[in-house]
C-alpha atoms as a PDB file:
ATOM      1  CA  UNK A   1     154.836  69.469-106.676  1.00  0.00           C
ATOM      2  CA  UNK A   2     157.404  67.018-107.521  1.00  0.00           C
ATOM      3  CA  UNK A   3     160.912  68.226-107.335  1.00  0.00           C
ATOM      4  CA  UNK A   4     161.687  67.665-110.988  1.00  0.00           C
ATOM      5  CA  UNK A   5     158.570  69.675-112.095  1.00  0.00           C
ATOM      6  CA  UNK A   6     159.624  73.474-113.267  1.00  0.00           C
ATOM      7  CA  UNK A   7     158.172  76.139-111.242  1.00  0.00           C
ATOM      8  CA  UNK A   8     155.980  78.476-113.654  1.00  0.00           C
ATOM      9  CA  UNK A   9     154.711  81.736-112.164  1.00  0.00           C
ATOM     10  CA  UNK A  10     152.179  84.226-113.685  1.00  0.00           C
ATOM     11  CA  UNK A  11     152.785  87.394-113.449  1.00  0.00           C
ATOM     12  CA  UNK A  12     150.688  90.820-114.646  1.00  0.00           C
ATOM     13  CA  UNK A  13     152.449  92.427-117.934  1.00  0.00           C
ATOM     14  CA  UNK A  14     154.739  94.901-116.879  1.00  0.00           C
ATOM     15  CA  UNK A  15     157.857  96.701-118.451  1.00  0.00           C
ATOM     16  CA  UNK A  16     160.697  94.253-117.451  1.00  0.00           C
ATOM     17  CA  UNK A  17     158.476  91.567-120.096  1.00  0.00           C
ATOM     18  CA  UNK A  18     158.950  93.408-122.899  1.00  0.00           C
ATOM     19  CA  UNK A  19     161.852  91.809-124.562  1.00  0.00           C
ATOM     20  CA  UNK A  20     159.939  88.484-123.507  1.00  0.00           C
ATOM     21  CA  UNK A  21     156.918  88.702-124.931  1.00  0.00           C
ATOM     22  CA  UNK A  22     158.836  90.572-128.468  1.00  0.00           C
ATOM     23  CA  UNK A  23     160.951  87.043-128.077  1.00  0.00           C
ATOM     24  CA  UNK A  24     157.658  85.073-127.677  1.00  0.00           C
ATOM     25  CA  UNK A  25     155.455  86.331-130.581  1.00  0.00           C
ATOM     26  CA  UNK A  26     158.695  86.927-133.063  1.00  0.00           C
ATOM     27  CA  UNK A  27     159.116  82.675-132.548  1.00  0.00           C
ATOM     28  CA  UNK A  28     158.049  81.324-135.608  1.00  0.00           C
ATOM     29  CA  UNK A  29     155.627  78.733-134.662  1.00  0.00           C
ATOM     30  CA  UNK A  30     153.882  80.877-132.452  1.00  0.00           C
ATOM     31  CA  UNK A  31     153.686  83.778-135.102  1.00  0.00           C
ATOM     32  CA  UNK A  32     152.433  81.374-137.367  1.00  0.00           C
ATOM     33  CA  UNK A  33     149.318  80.610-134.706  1.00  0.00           C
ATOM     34  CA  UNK A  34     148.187  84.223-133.986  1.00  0.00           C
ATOM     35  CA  UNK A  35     147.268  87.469-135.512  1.00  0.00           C
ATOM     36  CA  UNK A  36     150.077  88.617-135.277  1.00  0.00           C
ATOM     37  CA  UNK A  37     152.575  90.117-137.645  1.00  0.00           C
ATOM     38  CA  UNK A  38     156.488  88.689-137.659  1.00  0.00           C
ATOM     39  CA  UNK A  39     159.378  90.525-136.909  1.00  0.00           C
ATOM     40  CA  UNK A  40     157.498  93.006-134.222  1.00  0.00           C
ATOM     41  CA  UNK A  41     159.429  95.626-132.267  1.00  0.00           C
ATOM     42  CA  UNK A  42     159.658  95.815-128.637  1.00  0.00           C
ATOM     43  CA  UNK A  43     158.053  99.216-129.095  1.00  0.00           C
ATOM     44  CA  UNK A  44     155.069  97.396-130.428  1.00  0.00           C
ATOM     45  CA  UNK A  45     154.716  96.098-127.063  1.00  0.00           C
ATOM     46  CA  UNK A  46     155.535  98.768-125.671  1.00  0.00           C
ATOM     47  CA  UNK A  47     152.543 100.513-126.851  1.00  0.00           C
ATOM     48  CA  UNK A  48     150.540  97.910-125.716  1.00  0.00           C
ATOM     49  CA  UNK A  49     151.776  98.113-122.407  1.00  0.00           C
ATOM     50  CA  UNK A  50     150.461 101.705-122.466  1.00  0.00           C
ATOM     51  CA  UNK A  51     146.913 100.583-123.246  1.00  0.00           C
ATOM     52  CA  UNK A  52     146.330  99.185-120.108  1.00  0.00           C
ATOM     53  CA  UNK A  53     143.068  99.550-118.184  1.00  0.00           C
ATOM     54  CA  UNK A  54     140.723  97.860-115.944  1.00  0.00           C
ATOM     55  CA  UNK A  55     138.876  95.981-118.929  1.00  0.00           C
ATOM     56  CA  UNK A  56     141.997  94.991-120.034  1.00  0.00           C
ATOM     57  CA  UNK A  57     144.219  91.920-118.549  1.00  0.00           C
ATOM     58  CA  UNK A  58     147.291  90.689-119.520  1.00  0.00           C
ATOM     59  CA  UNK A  59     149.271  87.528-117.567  1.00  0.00           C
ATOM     60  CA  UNK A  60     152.831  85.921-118.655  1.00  0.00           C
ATOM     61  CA  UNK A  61     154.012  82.207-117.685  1.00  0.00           C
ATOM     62  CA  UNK A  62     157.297  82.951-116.126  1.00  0.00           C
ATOM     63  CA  UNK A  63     160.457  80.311-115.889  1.00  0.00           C
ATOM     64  CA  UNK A  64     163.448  81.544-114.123  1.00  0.00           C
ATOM     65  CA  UNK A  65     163.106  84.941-115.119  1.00  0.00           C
ATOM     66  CA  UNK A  66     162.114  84.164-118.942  1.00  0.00           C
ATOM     67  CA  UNK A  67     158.532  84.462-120.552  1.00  0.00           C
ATOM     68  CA  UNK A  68     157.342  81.355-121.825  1.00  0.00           C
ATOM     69  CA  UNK A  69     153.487  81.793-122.887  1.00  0.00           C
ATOM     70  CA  UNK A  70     151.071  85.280-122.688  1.00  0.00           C
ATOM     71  CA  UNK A  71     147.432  85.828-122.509  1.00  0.00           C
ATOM     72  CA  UNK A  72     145.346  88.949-122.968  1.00  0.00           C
ATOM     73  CA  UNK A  73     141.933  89.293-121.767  1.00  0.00           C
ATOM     74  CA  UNK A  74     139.380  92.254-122.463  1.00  0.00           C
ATOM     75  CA  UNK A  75     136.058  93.342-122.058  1.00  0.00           C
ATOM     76  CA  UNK A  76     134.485  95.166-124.029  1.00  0.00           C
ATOM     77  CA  UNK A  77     133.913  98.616-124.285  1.00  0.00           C
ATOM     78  CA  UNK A  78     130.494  98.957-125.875  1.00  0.00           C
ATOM     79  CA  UNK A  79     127.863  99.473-123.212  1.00  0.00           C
ATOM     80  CA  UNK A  80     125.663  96.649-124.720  1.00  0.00           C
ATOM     81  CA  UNK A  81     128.764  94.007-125.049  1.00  0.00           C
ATOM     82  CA  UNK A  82     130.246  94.749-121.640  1.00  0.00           C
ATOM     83  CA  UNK A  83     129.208  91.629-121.003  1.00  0.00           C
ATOM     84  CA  UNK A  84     131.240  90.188-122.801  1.00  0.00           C
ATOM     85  CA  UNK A  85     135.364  90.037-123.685  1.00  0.00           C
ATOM     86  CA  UNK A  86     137.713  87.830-125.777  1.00  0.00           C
ATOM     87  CA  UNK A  87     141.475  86.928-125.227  1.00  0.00           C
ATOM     88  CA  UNK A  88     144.456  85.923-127.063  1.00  0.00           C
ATOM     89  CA  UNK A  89     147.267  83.803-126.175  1.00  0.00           C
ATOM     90  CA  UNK A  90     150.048  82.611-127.050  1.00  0.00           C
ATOM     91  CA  UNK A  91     153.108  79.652-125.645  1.00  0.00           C
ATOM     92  CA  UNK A  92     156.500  79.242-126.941  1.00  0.00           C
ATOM     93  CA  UNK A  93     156.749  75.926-129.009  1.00  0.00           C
ATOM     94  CA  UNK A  94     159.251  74.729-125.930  1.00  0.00           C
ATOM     95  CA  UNK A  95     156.373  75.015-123.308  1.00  0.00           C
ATOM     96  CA  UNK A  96     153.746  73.708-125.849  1.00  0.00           C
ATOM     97  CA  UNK A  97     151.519  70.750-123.992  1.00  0.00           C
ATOM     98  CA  UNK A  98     152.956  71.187-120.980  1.00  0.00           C
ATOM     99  CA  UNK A  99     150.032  72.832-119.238  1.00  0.00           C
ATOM    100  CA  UNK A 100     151.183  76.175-119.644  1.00  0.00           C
ATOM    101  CA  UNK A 101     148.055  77.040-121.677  1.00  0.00           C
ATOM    102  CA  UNK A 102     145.631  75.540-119.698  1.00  0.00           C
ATOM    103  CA  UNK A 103     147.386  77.864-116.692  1.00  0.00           C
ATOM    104  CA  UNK A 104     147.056  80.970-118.234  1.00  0.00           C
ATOM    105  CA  UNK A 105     142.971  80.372-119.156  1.00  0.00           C
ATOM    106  CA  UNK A 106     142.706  78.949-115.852  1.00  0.00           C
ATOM    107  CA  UNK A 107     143.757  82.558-114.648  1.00  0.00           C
ATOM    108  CA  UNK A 108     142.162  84.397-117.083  1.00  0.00           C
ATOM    109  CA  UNK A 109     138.530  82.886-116.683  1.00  0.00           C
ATOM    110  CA  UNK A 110     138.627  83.188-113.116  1.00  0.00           C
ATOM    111  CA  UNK A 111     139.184  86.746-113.763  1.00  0.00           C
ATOM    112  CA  UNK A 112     136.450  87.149-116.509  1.00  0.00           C
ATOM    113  CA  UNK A 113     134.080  85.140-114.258  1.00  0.00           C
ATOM    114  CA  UNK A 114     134.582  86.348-110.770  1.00  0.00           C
ATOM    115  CA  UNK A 115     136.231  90.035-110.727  1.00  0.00           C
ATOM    116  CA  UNK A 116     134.694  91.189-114.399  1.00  0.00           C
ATOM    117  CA  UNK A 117     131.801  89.331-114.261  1.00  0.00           C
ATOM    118  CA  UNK A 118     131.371  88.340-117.581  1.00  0.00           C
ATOM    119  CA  UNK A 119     129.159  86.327-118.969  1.00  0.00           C
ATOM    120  CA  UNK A 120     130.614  85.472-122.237  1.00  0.00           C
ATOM    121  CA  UNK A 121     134.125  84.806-123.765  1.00  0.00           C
ATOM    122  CA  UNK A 122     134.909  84.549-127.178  1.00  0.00           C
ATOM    123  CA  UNK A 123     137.969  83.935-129.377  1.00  0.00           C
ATOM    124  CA  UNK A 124     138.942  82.897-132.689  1.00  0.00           C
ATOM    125  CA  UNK A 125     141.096  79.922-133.543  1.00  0.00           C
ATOM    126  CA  UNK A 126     142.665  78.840-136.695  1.00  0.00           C
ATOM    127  CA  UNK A 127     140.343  75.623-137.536  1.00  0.00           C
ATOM    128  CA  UNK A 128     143.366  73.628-138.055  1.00  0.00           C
ATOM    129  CA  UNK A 129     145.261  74.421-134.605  1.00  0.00           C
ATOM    130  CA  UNK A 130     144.129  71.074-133.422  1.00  0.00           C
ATOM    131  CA  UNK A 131     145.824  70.974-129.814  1.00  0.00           C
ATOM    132  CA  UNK A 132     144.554  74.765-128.863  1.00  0.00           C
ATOM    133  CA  UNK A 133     140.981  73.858-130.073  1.00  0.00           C
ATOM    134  CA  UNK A 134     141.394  70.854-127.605  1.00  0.00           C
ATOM    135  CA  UNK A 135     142.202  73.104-124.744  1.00  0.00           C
ATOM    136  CA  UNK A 136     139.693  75.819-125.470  1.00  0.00           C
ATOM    137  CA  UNK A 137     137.076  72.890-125.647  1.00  0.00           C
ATOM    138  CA  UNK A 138     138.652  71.499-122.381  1.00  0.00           C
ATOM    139  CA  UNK A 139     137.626  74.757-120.581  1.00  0.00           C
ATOM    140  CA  UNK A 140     134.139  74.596-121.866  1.00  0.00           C
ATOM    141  CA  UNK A 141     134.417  76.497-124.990  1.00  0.00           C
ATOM    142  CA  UNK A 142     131.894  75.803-128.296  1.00  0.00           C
ATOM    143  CA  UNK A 143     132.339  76.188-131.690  1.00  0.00           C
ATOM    144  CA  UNK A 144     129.781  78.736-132.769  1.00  0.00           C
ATOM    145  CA  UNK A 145     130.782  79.393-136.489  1.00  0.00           C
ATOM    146  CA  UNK A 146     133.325  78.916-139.106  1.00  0.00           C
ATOM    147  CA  UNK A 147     134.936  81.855-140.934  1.00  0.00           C
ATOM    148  CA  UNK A 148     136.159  81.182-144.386  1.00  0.00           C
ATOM    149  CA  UNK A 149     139.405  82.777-145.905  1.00  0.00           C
ATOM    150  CA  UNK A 150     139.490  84.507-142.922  1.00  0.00           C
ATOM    151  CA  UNK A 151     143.531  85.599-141.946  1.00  0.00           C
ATOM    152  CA  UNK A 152     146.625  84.948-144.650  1.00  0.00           C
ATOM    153  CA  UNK A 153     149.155  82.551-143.006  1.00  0.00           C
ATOM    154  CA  UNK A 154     152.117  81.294-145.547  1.00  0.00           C
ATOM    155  CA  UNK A 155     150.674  83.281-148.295  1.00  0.00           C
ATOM    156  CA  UNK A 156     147.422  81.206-148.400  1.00  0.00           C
ATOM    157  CA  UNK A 157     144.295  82.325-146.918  1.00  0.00           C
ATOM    158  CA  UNK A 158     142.903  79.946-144.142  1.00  0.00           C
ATOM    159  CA  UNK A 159     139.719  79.209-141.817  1.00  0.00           C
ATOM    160  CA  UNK A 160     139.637  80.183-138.677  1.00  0.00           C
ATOM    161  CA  UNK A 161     136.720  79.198-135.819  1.00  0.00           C
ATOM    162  CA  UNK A 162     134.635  81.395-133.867  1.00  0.00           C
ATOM    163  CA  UNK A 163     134.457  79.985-130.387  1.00  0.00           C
ATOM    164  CA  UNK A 164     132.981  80.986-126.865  1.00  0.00           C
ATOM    165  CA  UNK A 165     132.220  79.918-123.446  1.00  0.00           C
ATOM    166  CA  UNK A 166     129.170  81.302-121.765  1.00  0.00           C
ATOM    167  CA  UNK A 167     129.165  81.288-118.314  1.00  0.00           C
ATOM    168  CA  UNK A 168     126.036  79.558-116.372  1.00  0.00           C
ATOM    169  CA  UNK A 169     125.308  82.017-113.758  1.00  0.00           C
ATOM    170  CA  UNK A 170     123.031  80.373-110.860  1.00  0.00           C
ATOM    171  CA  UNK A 171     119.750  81.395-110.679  1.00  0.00           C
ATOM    172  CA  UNK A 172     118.887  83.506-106.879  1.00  0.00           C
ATOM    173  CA  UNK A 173     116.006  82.145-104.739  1.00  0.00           C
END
C-alpha cells in the first residue's frame, strides 16, 4: 500500500462504536440513503448491539479510531429461508467512492458464502442511488424487481429496487 493511502480496518460492532455508527447514520446524506430514521439515539444502537447472534453480522470501516462506513448482514431465521440473508450498509459522504463500500461487501459475502453458507443475498436499493447500484452490480448482484412508492424520503414517496446475488455453488463429482 502506498504510503499516502489511509489505512481502513474492519472491525466486528462492539460497544466502543456506538457514538460512531449514531454519528454515521444521523449524517444527512447517509440518512437520506437508508431506512433509517434521522436524529437516532445512541441507545438505538445500543439495542441493536444487544441483538446480536450468530445469524447476525455487523462490520465497521475504521480510520484512526473513527467509524467511517457500517454493514449488517443476516440470515434468516425462518427454517425454509435460512438460506438466505440480506444486509444493509451504509458510508459517510467523506469516504463515499473511495472503496470503502466495496470493502465492507467484500467482507460480508465472504462471510455469507463461506462461514454461513448462503446461497442467496438480497437487499433493497433506492432506484435512484446510482453509485451503490453500481457497486452492488459490481459484486454480482441483479435487479429482480422494482417496488413502487415504496419508503418516504423528503416527504415524497420513492422507488426502491429489489436486488440479489445468488451464489453458484459447484456441482460434486
Amino acid at each position: 500500500m502506498p504510503a499516502n493511502e489511509p489505512v481502513i480496518t474492519l472491525e466486528r460492532f462492539n460497544e466502543s462504536h456506538i457514538e460512531g455508527i449514531t454519528a454515521l447514520y444521523n449524517e444527512p446524506a447517509v440518512t437520506r440513503q437508508v431506512l433509517q430514521m434521522p436524529f437516532q439515539s445512541t441507545e438505538v444502537w445500543r439495542k441493536r448491539l444487544a441483538c446480536d447472534d450468530e445469524r447476525s453480522v455487523k462490520l465497521m470501516a475504521m480510520h484512526q479510531g473513527a467509524v467511517i462506513g457500517s454493514i449488517g448482514l443476516e440470515q434468516f431465521s425462518r427454517i425454509r429461508r435460512s438460506h438466505a440473508g440480506s444486509f444493509g450498509m451504509g458510508v459517510a459522504t467523506a469516504w463515499q467512492g473511495k472503496g470503502v463500500g466495496s470493502m465492507l461487501l467484500a467482507a460480508a459475502l465472504d462471510i455469507a458464502d463461506n462461514w454461513m453458507n448462503l446461497h442467496r443475498v438480497e437487499l433493497s436499493v433506492y432506484a435512484d442511488n446510482e453509485a451503490a447500484i453500481g457497486l452492488y452490480r459490481k459484486f454480482g448482484f441483479e435487479t429482480e424487481g422494482l417496488f413502487r412508492g415504496y419508503a418516504v424520503r423528503d416527504g415524497v414517496f420513492v422507488d426502491t429496487l429489489s436486488m440479489a446475488r445468488l451464489r453458484r455453488t459447484p456441482r460434486v463429482g
